[in-house]
N, C-alpha and C. Protein backbone atom coordinates (compact mmCIF):
# COMPACT_ATOMS: atom_id res chain seq x y z
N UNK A 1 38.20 -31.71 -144.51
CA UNK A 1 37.99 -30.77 -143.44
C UNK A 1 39.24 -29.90 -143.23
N UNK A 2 40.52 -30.36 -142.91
CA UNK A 2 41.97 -29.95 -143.14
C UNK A 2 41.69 -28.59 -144.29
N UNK A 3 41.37 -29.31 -145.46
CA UNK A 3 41.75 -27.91 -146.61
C UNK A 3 40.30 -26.96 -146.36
N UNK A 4 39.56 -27.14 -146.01
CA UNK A 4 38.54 -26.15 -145.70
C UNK A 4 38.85 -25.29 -144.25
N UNK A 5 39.88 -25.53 -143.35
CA UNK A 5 40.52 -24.91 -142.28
C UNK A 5 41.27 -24.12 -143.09
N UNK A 6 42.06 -24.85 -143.82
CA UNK A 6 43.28 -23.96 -144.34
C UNK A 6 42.64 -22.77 -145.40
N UNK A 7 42.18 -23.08 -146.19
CA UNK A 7 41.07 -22.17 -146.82
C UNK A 7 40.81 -20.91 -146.09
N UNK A 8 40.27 -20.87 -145.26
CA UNK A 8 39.34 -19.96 -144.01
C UNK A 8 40.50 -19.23 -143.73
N UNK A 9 41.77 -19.79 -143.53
CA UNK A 9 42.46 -19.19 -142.51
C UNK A 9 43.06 -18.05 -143.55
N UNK A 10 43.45 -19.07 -144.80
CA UNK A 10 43.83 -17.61 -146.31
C UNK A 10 42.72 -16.97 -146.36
N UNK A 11 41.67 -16.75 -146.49
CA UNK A 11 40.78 -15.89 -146.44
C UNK A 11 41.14 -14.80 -145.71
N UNK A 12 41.17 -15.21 -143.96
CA UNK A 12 41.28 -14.35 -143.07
C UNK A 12 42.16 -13.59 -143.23
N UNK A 13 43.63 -13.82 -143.36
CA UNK A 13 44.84 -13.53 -144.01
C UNK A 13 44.76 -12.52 -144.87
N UNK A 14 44.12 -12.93 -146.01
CA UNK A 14 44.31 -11.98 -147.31
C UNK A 14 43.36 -10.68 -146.66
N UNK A 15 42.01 -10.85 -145.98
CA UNK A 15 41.61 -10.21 -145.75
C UNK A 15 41.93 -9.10 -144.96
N UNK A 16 42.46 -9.43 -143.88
CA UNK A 16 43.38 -8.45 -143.16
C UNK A 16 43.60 -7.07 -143.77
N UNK A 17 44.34 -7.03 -144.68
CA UNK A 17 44.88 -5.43 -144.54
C UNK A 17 43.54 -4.74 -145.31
N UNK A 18 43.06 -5.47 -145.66
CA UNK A 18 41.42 -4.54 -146.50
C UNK A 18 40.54 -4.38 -145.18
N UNK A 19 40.65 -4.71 -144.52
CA UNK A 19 40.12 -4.78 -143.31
C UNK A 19 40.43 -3.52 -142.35
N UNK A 20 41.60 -3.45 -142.58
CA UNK A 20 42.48 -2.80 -142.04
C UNK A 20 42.79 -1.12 -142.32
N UNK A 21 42.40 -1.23 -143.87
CA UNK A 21 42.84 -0.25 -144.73
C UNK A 21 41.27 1.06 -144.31
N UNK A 22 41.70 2.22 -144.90
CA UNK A 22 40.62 3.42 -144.45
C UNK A 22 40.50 3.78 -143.21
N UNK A 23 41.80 4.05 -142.61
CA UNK A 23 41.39 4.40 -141.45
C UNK A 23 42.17 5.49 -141.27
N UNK A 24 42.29 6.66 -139.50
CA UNK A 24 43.48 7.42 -139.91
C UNK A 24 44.87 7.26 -139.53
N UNK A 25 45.59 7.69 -139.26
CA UNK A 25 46.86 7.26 -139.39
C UNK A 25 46.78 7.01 -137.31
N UNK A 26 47.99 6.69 -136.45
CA UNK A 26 48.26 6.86 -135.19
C UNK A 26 49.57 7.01 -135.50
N UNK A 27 50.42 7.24 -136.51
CA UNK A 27 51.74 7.36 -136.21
C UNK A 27 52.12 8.54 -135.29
N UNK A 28 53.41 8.71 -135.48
CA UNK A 28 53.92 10.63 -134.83
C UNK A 28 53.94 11.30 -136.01
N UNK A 29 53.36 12.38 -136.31
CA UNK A 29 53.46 13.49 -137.19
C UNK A 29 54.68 13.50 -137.77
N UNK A 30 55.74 12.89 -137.47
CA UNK A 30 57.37 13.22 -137.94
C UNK A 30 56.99 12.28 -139.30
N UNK A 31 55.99 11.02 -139.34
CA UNK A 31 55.80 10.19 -139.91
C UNK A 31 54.78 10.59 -141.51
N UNK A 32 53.95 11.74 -140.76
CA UNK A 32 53.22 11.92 -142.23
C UNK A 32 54.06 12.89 -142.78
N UNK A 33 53.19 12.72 -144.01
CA UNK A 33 53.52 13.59 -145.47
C UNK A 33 53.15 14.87 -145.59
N UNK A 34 53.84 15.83 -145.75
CA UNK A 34 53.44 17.05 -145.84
C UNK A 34 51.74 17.11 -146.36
N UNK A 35 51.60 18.37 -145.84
CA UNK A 35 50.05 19.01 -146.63
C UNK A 35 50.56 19.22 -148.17
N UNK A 36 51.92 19.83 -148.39
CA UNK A 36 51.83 20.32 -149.65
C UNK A 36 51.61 18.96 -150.73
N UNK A 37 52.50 17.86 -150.81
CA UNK A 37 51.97 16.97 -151.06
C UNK A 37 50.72 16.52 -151.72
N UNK A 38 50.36 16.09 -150.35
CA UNK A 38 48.32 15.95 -150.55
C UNK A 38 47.85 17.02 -151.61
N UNK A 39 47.96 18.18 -151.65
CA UNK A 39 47.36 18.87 -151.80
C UNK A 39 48.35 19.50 -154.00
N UNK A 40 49.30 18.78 -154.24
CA UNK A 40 49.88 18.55 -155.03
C UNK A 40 49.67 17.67 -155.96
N UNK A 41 48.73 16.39 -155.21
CA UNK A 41 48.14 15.49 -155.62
C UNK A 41 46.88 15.73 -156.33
N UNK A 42 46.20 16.39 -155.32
CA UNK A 42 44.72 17.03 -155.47
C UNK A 42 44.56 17.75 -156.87
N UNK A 43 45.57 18.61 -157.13
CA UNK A 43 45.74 19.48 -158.01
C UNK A 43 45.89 18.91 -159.12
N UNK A 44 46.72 17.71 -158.95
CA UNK A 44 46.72 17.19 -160.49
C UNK A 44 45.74 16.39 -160.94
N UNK A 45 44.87 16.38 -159.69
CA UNK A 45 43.68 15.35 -160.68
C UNK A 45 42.36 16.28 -160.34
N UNK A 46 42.68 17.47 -160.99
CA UNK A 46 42.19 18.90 -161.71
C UNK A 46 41.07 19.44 -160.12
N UNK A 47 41.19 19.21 -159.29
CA UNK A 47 40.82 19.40 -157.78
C UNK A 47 41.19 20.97 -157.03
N UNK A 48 40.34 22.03 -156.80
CA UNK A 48 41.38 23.23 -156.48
C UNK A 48 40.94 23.73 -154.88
N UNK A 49 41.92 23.34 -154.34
CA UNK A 49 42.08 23.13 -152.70
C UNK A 49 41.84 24.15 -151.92
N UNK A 50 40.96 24.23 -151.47
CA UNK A 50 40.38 25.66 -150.64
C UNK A 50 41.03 25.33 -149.48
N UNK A 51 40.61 24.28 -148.13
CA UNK A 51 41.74 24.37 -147.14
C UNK A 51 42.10 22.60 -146.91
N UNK A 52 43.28 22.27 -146.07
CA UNK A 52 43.51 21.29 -145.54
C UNK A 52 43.75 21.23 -144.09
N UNK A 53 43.11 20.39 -143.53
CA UNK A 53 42.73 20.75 -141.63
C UNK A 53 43.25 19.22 -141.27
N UNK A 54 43.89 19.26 -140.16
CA UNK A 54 44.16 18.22 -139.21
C UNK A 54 43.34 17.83 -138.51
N UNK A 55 42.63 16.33 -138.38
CA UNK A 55 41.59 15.76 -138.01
C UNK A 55 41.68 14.43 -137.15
N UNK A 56 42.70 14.57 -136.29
CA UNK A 56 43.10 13.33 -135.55
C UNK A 56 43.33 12.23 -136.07
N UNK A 57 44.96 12.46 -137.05
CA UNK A 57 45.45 11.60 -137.91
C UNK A 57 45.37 11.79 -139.32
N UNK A 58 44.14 12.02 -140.03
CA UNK A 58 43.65 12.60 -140.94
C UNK A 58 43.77 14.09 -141.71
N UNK A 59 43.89 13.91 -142.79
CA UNK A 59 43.97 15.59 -143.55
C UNK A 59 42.45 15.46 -144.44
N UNK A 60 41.54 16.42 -143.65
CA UNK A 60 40.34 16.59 -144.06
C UNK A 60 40.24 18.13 -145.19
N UNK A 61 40.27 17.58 -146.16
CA UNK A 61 40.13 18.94 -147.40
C UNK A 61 39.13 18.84 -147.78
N UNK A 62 38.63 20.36 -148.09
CA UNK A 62 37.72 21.04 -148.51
C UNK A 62 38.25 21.51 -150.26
N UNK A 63 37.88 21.55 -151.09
CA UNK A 63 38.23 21.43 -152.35
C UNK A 63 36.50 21.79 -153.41
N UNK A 64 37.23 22.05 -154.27
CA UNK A 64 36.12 22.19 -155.67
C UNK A 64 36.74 21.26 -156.85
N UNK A 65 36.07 20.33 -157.56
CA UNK A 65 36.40 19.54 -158.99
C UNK A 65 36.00 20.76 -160.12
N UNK A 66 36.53 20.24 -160.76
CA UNK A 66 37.30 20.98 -161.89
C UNK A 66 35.57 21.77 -162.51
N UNK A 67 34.24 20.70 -162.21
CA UNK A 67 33.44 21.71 -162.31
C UNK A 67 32.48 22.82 -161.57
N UNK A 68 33.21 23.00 -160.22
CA UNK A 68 32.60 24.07 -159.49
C UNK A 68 32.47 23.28 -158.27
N UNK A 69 32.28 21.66 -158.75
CA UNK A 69 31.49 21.29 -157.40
C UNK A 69 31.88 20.74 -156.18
N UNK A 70 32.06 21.33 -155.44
CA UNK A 70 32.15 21.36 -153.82
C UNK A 70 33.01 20.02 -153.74
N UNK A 71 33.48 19.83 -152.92
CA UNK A 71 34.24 17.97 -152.28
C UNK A 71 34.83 17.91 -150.77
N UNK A 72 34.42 17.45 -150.03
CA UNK A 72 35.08 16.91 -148.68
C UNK A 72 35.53 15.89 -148.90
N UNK A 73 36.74 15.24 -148.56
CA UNK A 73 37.33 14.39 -148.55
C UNK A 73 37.93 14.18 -146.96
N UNK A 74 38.61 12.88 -146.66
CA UNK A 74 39.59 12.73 -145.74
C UNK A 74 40.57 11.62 -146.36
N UNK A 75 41.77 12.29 -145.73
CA UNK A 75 42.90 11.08 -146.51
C UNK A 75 44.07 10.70 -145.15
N UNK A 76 44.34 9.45 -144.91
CA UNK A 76 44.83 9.18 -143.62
C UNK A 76 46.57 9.84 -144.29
N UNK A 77 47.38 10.49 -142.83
CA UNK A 77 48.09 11.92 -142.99
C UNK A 77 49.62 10.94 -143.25
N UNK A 78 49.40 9.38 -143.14
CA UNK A 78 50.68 9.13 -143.17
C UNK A 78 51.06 8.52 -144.41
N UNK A 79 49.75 7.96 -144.84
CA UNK A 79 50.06 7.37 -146.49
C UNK A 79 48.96 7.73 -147.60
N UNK A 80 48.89 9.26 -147.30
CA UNK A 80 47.88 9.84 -148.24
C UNK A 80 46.65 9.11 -148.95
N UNK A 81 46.40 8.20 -148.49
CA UNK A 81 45.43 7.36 -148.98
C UNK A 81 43.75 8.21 -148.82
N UNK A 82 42.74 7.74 -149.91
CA UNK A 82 42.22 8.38 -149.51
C UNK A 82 40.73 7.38 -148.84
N UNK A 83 40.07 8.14 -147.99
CA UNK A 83 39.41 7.54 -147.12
C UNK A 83 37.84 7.52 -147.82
N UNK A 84 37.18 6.60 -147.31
CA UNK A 84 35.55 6.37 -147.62
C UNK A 84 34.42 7.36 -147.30
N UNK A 85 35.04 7.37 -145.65
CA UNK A 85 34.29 8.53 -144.83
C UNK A 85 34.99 9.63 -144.83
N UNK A 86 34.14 10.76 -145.51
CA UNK A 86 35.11 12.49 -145.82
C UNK A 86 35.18 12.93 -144.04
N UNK A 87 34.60 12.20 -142.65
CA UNK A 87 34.48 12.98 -141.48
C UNK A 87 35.41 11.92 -140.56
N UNK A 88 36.45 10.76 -141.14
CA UNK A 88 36.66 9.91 -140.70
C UNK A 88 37.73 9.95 -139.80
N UNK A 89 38.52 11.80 -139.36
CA UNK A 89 39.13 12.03 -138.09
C UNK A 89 38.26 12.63 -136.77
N UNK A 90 36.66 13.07 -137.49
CA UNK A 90 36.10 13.35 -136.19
C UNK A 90 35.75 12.70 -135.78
N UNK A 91 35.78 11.45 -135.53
CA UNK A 91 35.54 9.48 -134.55
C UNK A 91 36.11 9.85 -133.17
């Protein structure tokens, strides 16, 4: 019973920051990463950036892939990560 507590509790543990992760940032702006950045990023993985908008924490871009086609994204503004939900600063 002991190692099936302890078990559960590494579970919970490991689980945490995945848990955690996809969301947008709450730091202070002094804290995120430039737009140019993000949008430096975008570019190299053949992405061509029409705009980048501030979304309560979030940098919500509007973009085209390399074949024409359209992309919303959101990426949280302090560790450029990118997010699941492309609308995930209008919450």
């Amino acid at each position: 019973m002991k190692s099936l507590l302890t078990l559960a509790a590494l579970l919970i543990v490991s689980a945490g920051p995945a848990l955690a992760s996809g969301k947008c940032t709450t730091a202070p702006k002094a804290q995120w990463k430039p737009k140019a950045a993000l949008e430096a990023q975008l570019q190299a993985d053949g992405y061509m950036v029409r705009q980048i908008k501030v979304e309560g924490g979030c940098y919500e871009v509007y973009a085209s892939d390399k074949d024409g086609k359209r992309a919303n994204m959101a990426f949280n503004a302090e560790t450029l990560e990118k997010l699941d939900n492309a609308e995930a600063g209008e919450n």
